[in-house]
C-alpha atoms as a PDB file:
ATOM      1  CA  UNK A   1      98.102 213.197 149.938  1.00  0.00           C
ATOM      2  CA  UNK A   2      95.961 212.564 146.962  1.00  0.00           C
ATOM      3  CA  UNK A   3      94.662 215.165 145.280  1.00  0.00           C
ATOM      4  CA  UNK A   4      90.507 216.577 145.783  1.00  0.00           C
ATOM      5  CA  UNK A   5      88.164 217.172 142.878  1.00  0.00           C
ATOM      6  CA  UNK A   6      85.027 218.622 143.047  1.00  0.00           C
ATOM      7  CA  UNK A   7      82.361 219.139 140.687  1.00  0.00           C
ATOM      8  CA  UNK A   8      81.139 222.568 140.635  1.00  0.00           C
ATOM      9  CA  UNK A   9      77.658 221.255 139.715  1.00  0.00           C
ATOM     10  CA  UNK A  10      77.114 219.022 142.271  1.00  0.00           C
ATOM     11  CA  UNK A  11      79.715 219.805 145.401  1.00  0.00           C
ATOM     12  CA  UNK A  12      80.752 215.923 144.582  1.00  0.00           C
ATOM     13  CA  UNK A  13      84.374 215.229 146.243  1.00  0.00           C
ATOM     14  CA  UNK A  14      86.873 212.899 144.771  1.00  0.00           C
ATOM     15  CA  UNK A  15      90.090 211.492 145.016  1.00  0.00           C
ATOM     16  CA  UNK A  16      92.246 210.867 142.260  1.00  0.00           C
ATOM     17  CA  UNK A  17      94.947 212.018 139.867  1.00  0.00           C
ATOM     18  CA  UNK A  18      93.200 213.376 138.089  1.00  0.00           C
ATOM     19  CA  UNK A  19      89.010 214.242 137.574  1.00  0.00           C
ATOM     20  CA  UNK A  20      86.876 211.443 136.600  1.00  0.00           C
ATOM     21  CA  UNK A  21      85.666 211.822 133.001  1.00  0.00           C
ATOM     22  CA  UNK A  22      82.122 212.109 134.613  1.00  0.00           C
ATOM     23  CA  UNK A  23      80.608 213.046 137.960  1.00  0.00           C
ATOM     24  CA  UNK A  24      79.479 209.622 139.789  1.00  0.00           C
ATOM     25  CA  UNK A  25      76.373 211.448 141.271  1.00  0.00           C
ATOM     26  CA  UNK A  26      75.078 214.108 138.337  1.00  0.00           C
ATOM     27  CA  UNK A  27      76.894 212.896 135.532  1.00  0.00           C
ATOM     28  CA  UNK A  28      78.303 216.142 135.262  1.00  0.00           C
ATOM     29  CA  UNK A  29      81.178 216.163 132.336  1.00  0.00           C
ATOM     30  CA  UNK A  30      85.384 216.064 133.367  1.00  0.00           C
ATOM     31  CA  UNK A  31      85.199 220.125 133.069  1.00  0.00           C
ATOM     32  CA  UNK A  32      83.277 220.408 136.116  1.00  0.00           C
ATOM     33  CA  UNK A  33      85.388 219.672 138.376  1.00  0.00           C
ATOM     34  CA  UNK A  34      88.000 222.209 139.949  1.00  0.00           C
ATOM     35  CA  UNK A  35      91.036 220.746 142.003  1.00  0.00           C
ATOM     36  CA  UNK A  36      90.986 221.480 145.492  1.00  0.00           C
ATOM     37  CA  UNK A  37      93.835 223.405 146.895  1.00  0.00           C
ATOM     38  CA  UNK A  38      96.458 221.635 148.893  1.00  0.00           C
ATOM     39  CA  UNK A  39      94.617 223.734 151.935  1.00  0.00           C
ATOM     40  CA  UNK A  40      91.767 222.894 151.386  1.00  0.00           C
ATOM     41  CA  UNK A  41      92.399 219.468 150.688  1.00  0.00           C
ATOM     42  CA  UNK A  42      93.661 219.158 154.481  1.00  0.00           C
ATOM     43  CA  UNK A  43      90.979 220.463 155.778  1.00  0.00           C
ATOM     44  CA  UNK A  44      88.760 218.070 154.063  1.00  0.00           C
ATOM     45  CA  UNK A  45      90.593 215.183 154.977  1.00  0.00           C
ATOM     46  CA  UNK A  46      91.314 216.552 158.698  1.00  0.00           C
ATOM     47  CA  UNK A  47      87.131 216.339 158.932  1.00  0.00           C
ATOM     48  CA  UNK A  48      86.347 213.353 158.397  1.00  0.00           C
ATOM     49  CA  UNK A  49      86.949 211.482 161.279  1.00  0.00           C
ATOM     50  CA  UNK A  50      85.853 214.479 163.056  1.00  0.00           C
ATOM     51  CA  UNK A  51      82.764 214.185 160.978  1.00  0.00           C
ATOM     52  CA  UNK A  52      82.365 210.561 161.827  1.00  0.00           C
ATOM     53  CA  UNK A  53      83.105 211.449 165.776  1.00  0.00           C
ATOM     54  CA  UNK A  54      79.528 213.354 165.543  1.00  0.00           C
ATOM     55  CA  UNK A  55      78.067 210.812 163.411  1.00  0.00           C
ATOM     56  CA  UNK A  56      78.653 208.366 166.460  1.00  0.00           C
ATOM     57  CA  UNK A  57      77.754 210.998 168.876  1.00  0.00           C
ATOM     58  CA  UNK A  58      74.077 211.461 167.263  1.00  0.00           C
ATOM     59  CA  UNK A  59      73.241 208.086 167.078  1.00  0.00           C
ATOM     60  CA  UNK A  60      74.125 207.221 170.649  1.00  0.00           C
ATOM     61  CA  UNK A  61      72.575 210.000 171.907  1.00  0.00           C
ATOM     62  CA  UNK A  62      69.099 208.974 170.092  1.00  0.00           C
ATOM     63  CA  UNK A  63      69.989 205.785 171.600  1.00  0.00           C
ATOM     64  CA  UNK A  64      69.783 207.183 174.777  1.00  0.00           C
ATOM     65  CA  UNK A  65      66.939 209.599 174.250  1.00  0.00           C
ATOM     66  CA  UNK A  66      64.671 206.247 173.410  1.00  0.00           C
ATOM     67  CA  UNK A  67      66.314 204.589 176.263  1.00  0.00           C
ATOM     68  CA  UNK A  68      65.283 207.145 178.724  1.00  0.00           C
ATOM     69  CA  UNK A  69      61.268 207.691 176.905  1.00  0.00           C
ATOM     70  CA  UNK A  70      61.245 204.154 177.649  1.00  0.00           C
ATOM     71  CA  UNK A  71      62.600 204.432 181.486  1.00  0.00           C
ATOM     72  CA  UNK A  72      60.049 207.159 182.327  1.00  0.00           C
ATOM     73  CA  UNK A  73      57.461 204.967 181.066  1.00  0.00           C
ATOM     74  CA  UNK A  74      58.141 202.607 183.348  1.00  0.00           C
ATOM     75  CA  UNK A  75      57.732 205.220 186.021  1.00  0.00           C
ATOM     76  CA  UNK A  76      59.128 203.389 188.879  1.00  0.00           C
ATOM     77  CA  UNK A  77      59.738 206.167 190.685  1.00  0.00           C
ATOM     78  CA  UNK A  78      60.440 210.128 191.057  1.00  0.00           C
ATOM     79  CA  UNK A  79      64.289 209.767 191.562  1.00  0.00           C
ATOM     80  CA  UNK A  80      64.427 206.966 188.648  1.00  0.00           C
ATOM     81  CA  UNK A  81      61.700 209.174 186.244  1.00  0.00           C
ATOM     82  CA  UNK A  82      63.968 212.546 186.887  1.00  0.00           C
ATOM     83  CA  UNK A  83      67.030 210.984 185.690  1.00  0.00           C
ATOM     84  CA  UNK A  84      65.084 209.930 182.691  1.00  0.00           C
ATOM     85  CA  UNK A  85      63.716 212.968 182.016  1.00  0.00           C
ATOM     86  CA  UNK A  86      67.180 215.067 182.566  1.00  0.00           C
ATOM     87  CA  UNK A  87      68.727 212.356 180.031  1.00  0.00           C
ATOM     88  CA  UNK A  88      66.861 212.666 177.607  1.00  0.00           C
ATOM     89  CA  UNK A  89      66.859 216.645 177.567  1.00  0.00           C
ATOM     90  CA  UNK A  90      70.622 216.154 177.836  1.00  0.00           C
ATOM     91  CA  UNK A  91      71.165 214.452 175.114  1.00  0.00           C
ATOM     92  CA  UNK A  92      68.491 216.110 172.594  1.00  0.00           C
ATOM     93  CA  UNK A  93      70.702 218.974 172.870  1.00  0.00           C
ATOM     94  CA  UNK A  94      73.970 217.293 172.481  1.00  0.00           C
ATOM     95  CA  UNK A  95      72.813 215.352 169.611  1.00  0.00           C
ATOM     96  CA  UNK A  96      71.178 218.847 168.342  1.00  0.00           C
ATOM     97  CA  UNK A  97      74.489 220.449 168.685  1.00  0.00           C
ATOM     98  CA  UNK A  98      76.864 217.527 166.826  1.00  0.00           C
ATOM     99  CA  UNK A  99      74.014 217.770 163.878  1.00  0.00           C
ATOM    100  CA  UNK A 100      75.064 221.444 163.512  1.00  0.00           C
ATOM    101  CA  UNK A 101      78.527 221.547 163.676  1.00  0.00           C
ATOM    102  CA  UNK A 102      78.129 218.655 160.883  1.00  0.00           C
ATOM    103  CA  UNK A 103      75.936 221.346 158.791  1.00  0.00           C
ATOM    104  CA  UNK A 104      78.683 224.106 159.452  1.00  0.00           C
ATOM    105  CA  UNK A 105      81.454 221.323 158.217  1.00  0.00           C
ATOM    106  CA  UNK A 106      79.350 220.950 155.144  1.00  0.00           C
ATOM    107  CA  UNK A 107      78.569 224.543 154.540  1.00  0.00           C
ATOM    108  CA  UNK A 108      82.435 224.813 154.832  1.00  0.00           C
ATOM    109  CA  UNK A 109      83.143 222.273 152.110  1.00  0.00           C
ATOM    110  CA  UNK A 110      85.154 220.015 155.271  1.00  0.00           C
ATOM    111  CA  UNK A 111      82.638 217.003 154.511  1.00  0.00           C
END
C-alpha cells in the first residue's frame, strides 16, 4: 500500500513516497502535510469504492425521481400515478440517505 499525505491546510489526500513539495489544490508548502497512519490509510482506501457505490446510488435515484415527476404527469391513471408518486418519495430518501453517509465518510477523513 502506498503511503497517504494530507495537507493539514487543506484536508488534500495524496499518494506517494513521499509529500509533494506543494499542495496541488492550496499550494500549501511540503511541511503541511502529515503522513497518514497505516490505519488510517486503510480506511481511506477501503472507502472509496464504497464512496463511489453511493455516488452511483444518488444519481440513479435522481434518475428515477425525474422519471417518476415525469410519469405522474402523464397521469394515465390512479394505479400508474401512485406508483409514481411512491417512487419518487422512495428514492428522495434513499438518495438523501447515500448523500449522508458520504458527508459522515468525509467528516471521518474515509474520502
Amino acid at each position: 500500500m502506498k503511503k497517504l499525505w494530507k495537507c493539514s491546510v487543506c484536508g488534500f489526500t495524496m499518494e506517494g513516497e513521499e509529500a509533494p513539495e506543494t499542495c496541488p489544490k492550496c499550494g500549501a508548502p511540503h511541511e503541511k502535510f502529515e503522513a497518514l497512519s497505516e490505519e488510517t490509510a486503510k480506511k481511506v482506501y477501503d472507502s472509496y469504492v464504497t464512496n463511489d457505490i453511493h455516488m452511483e446510488l444518488v444519481t440513479l435515484t435522481e434518475k428515477i425521481i425525474n422519471l417518476s415527476k415525469k410519469g405522474a404527469e402523464i397521469n394515465l391513471d390512479p394505479a400508474c400515478l401512485a406508483i409514481f408518486e411512491k417512487a419518487e418519495a422512495a428514492c428522495y430518501v434513499l438518495k438523501e440517505m447515500s448523500k449522508a453517509e458520504i458527508a459522515g465518510h468525509i467528516a471521518k477523513g474515509k474520502w
